[in-house]
N, C-alpha and C. Protein backbone atom coordinates (compact mmCIF):
# COMPACT_ATOMS: atom_id res chain seq x y z
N UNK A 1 90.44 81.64 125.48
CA UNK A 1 90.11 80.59 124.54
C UNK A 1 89.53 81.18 123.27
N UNK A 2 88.83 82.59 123.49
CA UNK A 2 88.22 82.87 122.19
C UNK A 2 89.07 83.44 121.45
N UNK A 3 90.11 84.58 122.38
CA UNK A 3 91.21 84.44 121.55
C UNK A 3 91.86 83.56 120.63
N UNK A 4 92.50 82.51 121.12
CA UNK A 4 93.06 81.87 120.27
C UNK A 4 92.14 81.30 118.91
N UNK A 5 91.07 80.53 119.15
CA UNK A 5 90.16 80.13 118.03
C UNK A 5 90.19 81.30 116.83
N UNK A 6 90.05 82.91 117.05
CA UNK A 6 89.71 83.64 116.77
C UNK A 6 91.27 84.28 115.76
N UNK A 7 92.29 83.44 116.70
CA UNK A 7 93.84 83.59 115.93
C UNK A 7 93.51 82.76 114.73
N UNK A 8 93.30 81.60 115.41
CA UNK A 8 93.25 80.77 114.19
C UNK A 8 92.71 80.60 113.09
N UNK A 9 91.41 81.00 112.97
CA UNK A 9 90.64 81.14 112.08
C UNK A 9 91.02 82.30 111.23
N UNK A 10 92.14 83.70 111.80
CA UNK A 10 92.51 84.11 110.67
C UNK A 10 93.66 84.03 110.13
N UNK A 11 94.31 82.97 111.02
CA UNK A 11 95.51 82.40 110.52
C UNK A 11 95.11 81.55 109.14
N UNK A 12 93.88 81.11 109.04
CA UNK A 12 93.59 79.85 107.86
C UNK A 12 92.99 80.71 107.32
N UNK A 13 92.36 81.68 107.50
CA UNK A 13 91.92 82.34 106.52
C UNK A 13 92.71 83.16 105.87
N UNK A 14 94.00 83.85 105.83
CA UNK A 14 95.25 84.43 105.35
C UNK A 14 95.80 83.38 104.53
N UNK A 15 95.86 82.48 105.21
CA UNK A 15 96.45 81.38 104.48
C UNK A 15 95.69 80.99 103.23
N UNK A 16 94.75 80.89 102.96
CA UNK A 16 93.93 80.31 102.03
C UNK A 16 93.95 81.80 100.43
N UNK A 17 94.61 82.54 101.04
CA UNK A 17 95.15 83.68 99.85
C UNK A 17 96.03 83.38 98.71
N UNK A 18 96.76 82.26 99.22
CA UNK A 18 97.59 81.81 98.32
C UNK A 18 97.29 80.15 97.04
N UNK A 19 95.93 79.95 97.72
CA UNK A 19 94.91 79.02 97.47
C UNK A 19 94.21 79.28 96.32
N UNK A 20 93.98 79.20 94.99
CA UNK A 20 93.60 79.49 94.28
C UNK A 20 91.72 79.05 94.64
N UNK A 21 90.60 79.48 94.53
CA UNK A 21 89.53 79.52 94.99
C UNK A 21 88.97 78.61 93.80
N UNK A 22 89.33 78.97 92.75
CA UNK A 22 88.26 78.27 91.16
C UNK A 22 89.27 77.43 90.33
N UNK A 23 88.31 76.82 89.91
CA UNK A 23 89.51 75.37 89.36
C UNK A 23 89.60 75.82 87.82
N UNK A 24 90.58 75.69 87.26
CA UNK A 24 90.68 75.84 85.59
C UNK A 24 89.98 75.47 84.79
N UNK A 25 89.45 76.46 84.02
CA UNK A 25 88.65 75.62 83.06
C UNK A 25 89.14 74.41 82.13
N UNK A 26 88.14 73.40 81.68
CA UNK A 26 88.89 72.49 80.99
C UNK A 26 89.27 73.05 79.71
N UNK A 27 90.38 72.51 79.23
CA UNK A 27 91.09 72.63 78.59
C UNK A 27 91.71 73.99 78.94
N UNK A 28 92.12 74.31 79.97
CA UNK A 28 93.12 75.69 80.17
C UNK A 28 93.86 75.19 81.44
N UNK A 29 95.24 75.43 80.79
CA UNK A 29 96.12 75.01 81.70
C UNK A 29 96.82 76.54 82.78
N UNK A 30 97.43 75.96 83.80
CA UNK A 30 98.23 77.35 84.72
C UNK A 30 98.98 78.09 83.17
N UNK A 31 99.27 77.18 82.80
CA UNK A 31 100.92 77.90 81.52
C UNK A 31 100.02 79.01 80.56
N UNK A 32 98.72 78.43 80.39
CA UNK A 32 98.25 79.36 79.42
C UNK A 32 97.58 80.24 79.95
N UNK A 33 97.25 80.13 81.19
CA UNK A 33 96.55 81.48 82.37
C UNK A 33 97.65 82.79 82.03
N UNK A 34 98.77 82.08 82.55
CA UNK A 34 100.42 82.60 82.52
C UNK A 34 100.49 83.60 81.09
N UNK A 35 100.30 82.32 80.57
CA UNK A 35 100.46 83.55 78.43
C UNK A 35 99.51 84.66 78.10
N UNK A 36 98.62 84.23 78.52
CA UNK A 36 96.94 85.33 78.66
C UNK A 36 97.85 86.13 79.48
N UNK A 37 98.43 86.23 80.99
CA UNK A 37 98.02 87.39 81.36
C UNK A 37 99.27 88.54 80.90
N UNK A 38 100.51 87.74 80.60
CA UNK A 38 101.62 88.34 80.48
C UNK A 38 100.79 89.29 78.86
N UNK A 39 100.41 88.45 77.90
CA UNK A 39 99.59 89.28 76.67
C UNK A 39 99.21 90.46 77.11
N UNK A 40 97.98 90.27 78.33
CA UNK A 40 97.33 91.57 78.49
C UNK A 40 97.93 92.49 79.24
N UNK A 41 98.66 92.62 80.04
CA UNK A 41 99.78 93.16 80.70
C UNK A 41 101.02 93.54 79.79
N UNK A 42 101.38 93.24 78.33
CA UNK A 42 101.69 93.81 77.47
C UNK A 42 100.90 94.86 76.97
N UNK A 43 99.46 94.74 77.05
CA UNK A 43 98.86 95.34 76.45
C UNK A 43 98.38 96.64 77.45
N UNK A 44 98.87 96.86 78.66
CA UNK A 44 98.78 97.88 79.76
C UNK A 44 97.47 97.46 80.70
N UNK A 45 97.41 96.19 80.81
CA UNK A 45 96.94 95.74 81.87
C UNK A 45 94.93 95.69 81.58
N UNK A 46 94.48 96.11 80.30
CA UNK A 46 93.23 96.21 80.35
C UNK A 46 93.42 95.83 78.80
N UNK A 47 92.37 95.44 78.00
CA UNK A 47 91.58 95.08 77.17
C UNK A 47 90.57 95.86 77.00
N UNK A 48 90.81 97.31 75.77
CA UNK A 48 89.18 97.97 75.91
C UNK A 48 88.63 98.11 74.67
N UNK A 49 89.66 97.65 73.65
CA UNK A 49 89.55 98.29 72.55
C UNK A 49 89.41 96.75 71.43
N UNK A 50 89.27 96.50 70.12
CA UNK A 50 89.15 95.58 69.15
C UNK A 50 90.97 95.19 68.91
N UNK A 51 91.64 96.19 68.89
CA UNK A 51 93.36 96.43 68.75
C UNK A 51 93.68 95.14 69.88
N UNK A 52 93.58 95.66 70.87
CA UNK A 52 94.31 94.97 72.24
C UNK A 52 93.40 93.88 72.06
N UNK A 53 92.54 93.64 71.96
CA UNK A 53 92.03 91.94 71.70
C UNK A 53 92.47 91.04 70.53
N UNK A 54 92.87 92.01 69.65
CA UNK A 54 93.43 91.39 68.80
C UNK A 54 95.34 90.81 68.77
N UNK A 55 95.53 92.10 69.66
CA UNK A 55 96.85 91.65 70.24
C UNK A 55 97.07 90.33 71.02
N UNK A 56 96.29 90.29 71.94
CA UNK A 56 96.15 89.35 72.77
C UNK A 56 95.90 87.92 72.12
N UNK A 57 95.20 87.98 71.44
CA UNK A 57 94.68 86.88 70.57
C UNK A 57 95.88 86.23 69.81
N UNK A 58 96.68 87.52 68.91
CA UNK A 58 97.98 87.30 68.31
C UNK A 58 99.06 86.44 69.20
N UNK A 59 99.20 86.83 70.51
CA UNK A 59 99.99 86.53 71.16
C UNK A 59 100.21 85.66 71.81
N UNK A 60 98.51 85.16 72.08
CA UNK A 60 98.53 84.00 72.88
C UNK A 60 98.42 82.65 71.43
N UNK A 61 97.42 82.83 70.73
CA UNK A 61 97.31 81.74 69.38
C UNK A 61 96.03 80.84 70.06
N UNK A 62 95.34 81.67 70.94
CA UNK A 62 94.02 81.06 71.57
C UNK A 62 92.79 81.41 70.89
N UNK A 63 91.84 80.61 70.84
CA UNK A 63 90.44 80.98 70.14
C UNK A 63 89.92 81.62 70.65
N UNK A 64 88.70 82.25 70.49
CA UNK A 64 87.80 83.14 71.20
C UNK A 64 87.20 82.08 72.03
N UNK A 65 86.71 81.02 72.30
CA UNK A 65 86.17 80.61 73.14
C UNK A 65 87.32 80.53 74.39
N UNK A 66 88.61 79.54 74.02
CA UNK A 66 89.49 80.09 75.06
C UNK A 66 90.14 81.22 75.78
N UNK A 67 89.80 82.58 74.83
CA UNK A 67 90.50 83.53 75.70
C UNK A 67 88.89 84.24 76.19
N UNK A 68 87.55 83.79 76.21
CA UNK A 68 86.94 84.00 76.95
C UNK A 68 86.75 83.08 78.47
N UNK A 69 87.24 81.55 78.20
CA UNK A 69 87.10 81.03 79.45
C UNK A 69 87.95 81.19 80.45
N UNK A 70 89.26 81.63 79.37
CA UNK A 70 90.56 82.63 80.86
C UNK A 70 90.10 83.62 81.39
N UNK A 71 89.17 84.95 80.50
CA UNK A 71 88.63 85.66 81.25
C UNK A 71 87.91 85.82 82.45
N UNK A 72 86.81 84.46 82.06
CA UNK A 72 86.00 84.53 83.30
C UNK A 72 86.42 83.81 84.42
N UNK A 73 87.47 82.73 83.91
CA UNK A 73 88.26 82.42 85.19
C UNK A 73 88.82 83.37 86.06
N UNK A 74 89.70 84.00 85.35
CA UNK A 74 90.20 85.22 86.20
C UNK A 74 89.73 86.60 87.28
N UNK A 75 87.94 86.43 86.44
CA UNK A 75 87.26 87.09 86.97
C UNK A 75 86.38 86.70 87.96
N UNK A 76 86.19 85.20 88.51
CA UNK A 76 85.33 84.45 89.25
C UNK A 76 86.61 84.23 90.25
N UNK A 77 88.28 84.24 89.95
CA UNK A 77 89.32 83.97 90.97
C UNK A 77 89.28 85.39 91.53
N UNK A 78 89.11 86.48 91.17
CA UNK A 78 89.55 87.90 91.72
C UNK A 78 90.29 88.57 91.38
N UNK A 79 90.93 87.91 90.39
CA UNK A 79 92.16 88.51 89.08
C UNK A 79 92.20 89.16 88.02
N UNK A 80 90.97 89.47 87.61
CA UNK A 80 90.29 90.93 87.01
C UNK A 80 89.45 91.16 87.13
N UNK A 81 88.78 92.36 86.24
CA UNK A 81 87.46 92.87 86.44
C UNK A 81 86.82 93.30 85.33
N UNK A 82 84.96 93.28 85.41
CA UNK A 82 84.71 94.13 83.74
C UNK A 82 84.99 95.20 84.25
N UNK A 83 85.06 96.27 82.94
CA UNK A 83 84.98 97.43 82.94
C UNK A 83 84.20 97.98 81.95
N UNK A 84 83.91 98.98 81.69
CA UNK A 84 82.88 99.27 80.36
C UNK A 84 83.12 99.09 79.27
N UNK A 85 84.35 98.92 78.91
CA UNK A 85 84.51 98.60 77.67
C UNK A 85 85.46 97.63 77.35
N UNK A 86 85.23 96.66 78.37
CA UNK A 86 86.14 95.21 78.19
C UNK A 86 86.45 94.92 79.84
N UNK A 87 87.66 94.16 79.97
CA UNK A 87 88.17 93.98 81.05
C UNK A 87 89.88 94.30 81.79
N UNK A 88 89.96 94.51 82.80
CA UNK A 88 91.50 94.85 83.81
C UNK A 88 92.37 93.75 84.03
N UNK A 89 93.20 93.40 83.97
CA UNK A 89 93.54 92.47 84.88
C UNK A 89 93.93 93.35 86.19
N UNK A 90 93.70 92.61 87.83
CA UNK A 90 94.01 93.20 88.95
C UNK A 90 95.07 92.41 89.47
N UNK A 91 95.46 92.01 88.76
CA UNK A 91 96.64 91.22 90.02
C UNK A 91 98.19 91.27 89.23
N UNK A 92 99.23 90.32 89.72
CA UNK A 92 100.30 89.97 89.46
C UNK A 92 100.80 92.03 89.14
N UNK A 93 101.96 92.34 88.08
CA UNK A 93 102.07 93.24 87.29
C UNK A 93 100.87 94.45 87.50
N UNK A 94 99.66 94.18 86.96
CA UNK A 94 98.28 95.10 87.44
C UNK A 94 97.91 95.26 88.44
N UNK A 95 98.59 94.76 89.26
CA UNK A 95 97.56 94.82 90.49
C UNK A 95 97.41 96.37 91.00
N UNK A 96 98.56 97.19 90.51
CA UNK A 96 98.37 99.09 90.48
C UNK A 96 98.52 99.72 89.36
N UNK A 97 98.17 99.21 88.26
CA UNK A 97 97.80 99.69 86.74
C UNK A 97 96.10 100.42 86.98
C-alpha cells in the first residue's frame, strides 16, 4: 500500500512539471514571455552587458518595467537565473547554454 501511494505521489508530482507554478504578470501575456525569450536567446541565452539589453528591448518594443516583470517571472517560474552581471535564461533553447 505504501508503495503505491508513494507511486502516486510521484506520478503527480512529475506531472505538475509541465504546470506552470507562477501566474503572469498583469499585463504580460504567454506570446510576449515567447518574444522576451526568443530576444534573449538571440542574444546567447544571457543578458550581461547594456548592448544585449538594449537588443532585447529593440526586439521585443517592451518598456523597462515590462521586460523587468518577464524577468522576474521567469525567475520565480525556474526559467532563469541572476548572474553577476545580469541574467541566463535556463530553459527552452538555454537550458545547456
Amino acid at each position: 500500500m505504501k508503495a503505491a501511494a508513494l507511486f502516486v505521489t510521484l506520478a503527480l508530482l512529475a506531472s505538475c512539471e509541465a504546470i506552470p507554478v507562477e501566474t503572469l504578470p498583469d499585463g504580460v501575456s504567454a506570446g510576449d514571455v515567447a518574444l522576451f525569450q526568443s530576444a534573449v536567446t538571440a542574444q546567447g541565452c544571457s543578458i550581461a552587458n547594456d548592448a544585449q539589453a538594449a537588443a532585447v528591448e529593440a526586439a521585443t518594443g517592451f518598456d523597462s518595467d515590462k521586460l523587468r516583470a518577464i524577468t522576474q517571472y521567469l525567475t520565480l517560474a525556474g526559467q532563469s537565473e541572476p548572474v553577476s552581471t545580469g541574467f541566463r535564461l535556463t530553459s527552452g533553447q538555454c537550458a545547456n547554454a
